[in-house]
C-alpha atoms as a PDB file:
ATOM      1  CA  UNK A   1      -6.320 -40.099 -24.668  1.00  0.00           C
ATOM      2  CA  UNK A   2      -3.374 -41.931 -23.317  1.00  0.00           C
ATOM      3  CA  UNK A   3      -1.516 -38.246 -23.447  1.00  0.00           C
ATOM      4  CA  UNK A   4      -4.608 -36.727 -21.548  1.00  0.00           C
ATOM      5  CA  UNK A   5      -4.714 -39.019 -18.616  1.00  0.00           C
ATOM      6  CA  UNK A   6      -0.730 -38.851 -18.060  1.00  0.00           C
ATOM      7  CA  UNK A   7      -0.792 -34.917 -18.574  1.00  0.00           C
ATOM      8  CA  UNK A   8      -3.458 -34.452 -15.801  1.00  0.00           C
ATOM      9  CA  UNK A   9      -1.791 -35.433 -12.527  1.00  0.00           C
ATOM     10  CA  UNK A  10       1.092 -33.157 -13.875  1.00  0.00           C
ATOM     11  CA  UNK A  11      -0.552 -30.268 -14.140  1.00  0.00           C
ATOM     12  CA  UNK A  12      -2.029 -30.617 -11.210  1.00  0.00           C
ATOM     13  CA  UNK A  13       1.041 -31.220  -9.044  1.00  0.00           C
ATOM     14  CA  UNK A  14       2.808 -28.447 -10.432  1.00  0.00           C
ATOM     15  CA  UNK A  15      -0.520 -26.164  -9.965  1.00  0.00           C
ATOM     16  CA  UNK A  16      -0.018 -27.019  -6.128  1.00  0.00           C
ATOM     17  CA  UNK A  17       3.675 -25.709  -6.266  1.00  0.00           C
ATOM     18  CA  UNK A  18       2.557 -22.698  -7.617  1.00  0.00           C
ATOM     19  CA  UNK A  19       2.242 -18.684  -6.330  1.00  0.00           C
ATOM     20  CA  UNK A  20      -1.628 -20.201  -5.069  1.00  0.00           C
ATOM     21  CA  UNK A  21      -0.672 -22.469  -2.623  1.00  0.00           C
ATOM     22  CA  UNK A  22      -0.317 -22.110   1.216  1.00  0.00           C
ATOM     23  CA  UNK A  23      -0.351 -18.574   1.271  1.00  0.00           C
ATOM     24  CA  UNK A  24       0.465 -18.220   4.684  1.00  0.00           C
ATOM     25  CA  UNK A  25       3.806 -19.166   4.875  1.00  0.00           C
ATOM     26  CA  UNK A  26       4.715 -17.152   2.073  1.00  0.00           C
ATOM     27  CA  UNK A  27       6.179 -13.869   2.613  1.00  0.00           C
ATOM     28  CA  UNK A  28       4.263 -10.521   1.879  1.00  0.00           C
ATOM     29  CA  UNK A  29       4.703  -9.127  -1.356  1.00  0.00           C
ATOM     30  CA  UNK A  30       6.732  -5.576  -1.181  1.00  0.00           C
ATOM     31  CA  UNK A  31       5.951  -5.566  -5.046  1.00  0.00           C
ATOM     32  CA  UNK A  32       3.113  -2.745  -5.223  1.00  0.00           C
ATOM     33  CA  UNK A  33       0.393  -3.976  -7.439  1.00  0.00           C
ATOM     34  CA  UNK A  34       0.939  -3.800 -11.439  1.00  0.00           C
ATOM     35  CA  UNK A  35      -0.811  -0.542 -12.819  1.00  0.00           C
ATOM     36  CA  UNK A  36      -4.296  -1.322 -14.663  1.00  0.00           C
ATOM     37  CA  UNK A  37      -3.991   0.073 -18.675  1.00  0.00           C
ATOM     38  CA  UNK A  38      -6.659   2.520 -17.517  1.00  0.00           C
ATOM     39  CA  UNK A  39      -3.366   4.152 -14.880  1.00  0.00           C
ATOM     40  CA  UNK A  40      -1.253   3.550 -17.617  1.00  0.00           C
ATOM     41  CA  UNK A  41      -2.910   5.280 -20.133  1.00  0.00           C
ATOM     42  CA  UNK A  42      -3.455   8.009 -17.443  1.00  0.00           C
ATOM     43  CA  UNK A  43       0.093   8.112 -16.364  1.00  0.00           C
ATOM     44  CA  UNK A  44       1.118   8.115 -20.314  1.00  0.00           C
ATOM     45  CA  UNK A  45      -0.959  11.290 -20.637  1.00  0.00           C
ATOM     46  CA  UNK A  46       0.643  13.003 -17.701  1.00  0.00           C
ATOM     47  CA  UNK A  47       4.445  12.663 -19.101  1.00  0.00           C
ATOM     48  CA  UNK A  48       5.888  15.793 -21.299  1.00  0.00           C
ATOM     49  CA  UNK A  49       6.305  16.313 -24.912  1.00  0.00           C
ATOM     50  CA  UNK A  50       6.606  14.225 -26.965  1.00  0.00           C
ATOM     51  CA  UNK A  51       6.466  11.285 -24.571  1.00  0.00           C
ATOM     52  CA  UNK A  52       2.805  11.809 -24.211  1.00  0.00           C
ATOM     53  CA  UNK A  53       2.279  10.252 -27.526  1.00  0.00           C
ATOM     54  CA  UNK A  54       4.790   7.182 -27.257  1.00  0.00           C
ATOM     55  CA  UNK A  55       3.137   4.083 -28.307  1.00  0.00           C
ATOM     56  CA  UNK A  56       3.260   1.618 -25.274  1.00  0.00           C
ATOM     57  CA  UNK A  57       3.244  -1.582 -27.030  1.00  0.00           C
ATOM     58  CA  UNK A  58       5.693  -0.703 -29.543  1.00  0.00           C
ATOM     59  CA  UNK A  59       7.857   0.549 -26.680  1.00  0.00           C
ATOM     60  CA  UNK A  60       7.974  -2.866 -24.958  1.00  0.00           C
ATOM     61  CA  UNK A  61       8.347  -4.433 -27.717  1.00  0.00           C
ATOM     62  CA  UNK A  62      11.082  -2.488 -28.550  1.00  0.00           C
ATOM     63  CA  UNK A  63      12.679  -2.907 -25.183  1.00  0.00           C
ATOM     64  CA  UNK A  64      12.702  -6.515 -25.799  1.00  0.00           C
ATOM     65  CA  UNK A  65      16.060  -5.820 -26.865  1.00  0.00           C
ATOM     66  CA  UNK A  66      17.238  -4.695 -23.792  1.00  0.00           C
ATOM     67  CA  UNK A  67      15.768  -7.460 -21.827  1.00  0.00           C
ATOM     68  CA  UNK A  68      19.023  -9.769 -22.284  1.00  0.00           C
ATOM     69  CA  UNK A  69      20.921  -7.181 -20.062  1.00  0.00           C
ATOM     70  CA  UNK A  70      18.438  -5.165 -18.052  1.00  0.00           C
ATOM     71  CA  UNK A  71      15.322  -5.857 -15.591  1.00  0.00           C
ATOM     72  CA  UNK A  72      12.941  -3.290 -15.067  1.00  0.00           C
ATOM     73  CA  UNK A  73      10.487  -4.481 -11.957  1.00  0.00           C
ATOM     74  CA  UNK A  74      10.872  -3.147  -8.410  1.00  0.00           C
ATOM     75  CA  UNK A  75      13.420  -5.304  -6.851  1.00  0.00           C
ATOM     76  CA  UNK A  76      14.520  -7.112  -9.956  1.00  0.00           C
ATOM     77  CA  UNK A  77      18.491  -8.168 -10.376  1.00  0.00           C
ATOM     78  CA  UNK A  78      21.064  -6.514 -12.225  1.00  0.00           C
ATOM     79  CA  UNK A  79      22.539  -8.402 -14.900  1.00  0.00           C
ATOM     80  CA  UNK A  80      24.645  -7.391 -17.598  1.00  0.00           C
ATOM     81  CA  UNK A  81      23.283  -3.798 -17.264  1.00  0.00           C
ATOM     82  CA  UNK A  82      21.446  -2.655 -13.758  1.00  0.00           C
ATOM     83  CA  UNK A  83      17.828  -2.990 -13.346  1.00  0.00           C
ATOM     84  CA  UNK A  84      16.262  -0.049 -14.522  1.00  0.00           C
ATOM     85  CA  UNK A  85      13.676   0.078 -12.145  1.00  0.00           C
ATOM     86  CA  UNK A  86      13.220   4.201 -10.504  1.00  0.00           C
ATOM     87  CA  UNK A  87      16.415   5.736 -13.069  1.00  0.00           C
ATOM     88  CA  UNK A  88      14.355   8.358 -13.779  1.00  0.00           C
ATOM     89  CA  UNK A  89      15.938  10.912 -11.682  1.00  0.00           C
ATOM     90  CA  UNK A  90      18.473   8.663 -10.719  1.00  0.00           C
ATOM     91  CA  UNK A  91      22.349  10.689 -10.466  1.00  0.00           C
ATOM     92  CA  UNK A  92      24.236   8.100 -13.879  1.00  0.00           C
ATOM     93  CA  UNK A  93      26.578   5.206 -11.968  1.00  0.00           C
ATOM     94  CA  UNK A  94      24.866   5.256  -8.275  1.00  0.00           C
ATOM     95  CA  UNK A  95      22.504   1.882  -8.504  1.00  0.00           C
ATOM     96  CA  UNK A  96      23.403   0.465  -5.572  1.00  0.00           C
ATOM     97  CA  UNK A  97      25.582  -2.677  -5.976  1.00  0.00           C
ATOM     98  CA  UNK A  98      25.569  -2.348  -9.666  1.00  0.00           C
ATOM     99  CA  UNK A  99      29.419  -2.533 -10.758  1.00  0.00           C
ATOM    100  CA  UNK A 100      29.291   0.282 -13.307  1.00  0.00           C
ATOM    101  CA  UNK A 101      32.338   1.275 -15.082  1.00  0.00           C
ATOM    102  CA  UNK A 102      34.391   3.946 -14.137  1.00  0.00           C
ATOM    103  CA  UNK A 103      33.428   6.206 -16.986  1.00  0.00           C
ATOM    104  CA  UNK A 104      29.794   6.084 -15.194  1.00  0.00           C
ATOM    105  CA  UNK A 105      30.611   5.957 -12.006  1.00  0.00           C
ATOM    106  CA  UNK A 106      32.209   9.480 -12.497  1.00  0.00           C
ATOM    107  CA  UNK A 107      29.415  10.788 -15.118  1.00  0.00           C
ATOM    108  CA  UNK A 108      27.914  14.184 -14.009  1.00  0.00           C
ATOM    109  CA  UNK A 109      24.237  13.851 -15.181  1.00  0.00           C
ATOM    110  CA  UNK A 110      21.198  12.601 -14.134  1.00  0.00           C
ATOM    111  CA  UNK A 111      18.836  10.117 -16.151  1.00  0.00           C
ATOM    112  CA  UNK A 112      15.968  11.933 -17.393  1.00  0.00           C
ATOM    113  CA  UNK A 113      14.290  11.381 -20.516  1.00  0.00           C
ATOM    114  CA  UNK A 114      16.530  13.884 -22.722  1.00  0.00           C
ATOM    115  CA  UNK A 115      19.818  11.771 -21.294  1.00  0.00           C
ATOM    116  CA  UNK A 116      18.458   8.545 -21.846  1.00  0.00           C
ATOM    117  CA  UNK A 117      17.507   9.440 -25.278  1.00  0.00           C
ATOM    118  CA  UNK A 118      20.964   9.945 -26.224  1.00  0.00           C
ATOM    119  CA  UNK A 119      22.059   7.606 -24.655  1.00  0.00           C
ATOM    120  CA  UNK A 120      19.530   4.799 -26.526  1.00  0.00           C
ATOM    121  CA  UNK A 121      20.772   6.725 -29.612  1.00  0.00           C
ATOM    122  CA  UNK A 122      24.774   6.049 -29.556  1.00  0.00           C
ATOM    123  CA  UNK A 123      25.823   4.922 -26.250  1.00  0.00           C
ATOM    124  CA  UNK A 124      29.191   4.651 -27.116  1.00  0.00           C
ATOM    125  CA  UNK A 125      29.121   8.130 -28.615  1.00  0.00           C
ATOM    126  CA  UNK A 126      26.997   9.831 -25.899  1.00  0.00           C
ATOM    127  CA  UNK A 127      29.451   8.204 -23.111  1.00  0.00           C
ATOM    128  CA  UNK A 128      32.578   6.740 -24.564  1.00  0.00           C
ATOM    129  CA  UNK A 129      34.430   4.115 -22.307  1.00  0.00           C
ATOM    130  CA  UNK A 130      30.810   2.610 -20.743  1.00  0.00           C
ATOM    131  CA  UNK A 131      30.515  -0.609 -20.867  1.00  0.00           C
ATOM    132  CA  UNK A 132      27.348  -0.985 -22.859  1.00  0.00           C
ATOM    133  CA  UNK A 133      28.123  -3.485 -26.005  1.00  0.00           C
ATOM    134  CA  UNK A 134      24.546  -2.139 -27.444  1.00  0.00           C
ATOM    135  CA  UNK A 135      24.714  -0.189 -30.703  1.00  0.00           C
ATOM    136  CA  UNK A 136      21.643   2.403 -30.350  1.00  0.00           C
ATOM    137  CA  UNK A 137      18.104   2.796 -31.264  1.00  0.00           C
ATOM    138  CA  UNK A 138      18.875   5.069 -34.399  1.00  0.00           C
ATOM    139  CA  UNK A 139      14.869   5.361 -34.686  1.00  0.00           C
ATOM    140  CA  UNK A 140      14.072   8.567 -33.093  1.00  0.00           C
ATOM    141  CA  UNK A 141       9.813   6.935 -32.623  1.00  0.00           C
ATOM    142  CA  UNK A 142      11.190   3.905 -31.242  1.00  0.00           C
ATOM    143  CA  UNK A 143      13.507   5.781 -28.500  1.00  0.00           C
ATOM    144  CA  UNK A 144      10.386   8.082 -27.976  1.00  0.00           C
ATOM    145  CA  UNK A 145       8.489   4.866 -27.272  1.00  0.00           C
ATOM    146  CA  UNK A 146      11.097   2.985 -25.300  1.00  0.00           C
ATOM    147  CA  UNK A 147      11.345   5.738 -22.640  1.00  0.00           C
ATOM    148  CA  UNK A 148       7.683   6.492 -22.642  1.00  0.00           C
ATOM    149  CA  UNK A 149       7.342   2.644 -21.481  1.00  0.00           C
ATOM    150  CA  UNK A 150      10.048   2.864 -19.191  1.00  0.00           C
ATOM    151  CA  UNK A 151       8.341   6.166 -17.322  1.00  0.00           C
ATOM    152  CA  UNK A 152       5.485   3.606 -16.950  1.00  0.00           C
ATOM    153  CA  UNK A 153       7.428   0.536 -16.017  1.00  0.00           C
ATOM    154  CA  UNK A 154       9.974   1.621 -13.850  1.00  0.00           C
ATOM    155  CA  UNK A 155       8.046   3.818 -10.791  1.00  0.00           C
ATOM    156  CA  UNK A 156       8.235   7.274 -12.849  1.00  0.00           C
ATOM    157  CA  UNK A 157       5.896   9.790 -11.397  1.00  0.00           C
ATOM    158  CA  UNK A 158       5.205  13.534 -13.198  1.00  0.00           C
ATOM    159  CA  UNK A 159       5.737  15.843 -10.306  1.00  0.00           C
ATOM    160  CA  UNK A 160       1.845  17.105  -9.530  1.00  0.00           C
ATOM    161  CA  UNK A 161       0.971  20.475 -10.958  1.00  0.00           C
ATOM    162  CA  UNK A 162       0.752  23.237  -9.025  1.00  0.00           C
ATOM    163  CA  UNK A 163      -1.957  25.399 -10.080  1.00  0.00           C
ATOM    164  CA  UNK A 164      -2.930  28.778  -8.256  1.00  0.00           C
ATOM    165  CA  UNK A 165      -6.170  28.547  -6.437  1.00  0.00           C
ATOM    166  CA  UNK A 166      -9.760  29.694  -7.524  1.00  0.00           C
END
């Protein structure tokens, strides 16, 4: 009981530092709002073959991996690797104020989900002289997966369809 009664007042202090506070002198979020699993699972449908099909959960589970170097929310930091947030489309080496090495710096591709597949394979291989101390995803489902949850992470929108009129 003693436990109880000391625990309390804690947890209610540090509820009052928390993101519910004063809201008004916080600053506005430039964050959009996190996509419902309904817009994910919508969003997962729209990607191409085979990412379609990728397994969302396994994918972040997956990417847990790649947590210890790489961020993956709008406006997160760069760490070890950059933050992976909008890549998709993204010329290799030009994330602003990310120190990449030379070898990416000068690379002449940009990320798309073919790339970054062989790159999550063998990045040494793919790109030799990078800086990335990671030794691959040799699973082919868990690379599928990985991407397919960064598409959804990271800002990736399928260009809309353009179909001919009725």
């Amino acid at each position: 009981m003693r436990r109880l009664t000391l625990a309390v007042p804690l947890v209610l202090t540090l509820a009052a530092c928390g993101p519910n506070g004063d809201k008004k002198d916080a600053p506005p979020s430039k964050a959009p709002p996190a996509l419902t699993e309904t817009e994910k699972a919508d969003l997962l449908a729209a990607l191409p073959a085979p990412y379609d099909t990728g397994d969302l959960d396994n994918g972040r589970r997956v990417f847990a991996r790649c947590r210890a170097c790489h961020t993956i929310g709008r406006d997160g930091p760069d760490m070890a690797g950059p933050n992976l947030y909008g890549v998709f489309g993204r010329k290799a080496g030009e994330r602003p104020r990310y120190n990449y090495s030379n070898t990416l710096r000068t690379a002449d591709f940009v990320w798309d989900a073919q790339a970054l597949d062989r790159w999550l394979q063998n990045p040494r291989g793919f790109l030799p002289g990078n800086k990335m101390t990671f030794a691959g995803l040799p699973d082919a489902k868990d690379r599928r997966d990985v991407i397919a949850f960064l598409k959804v992470e990271t800002g990736y929108r399928p260009a809309a369809s353009t179909s001919p009129a009725s």
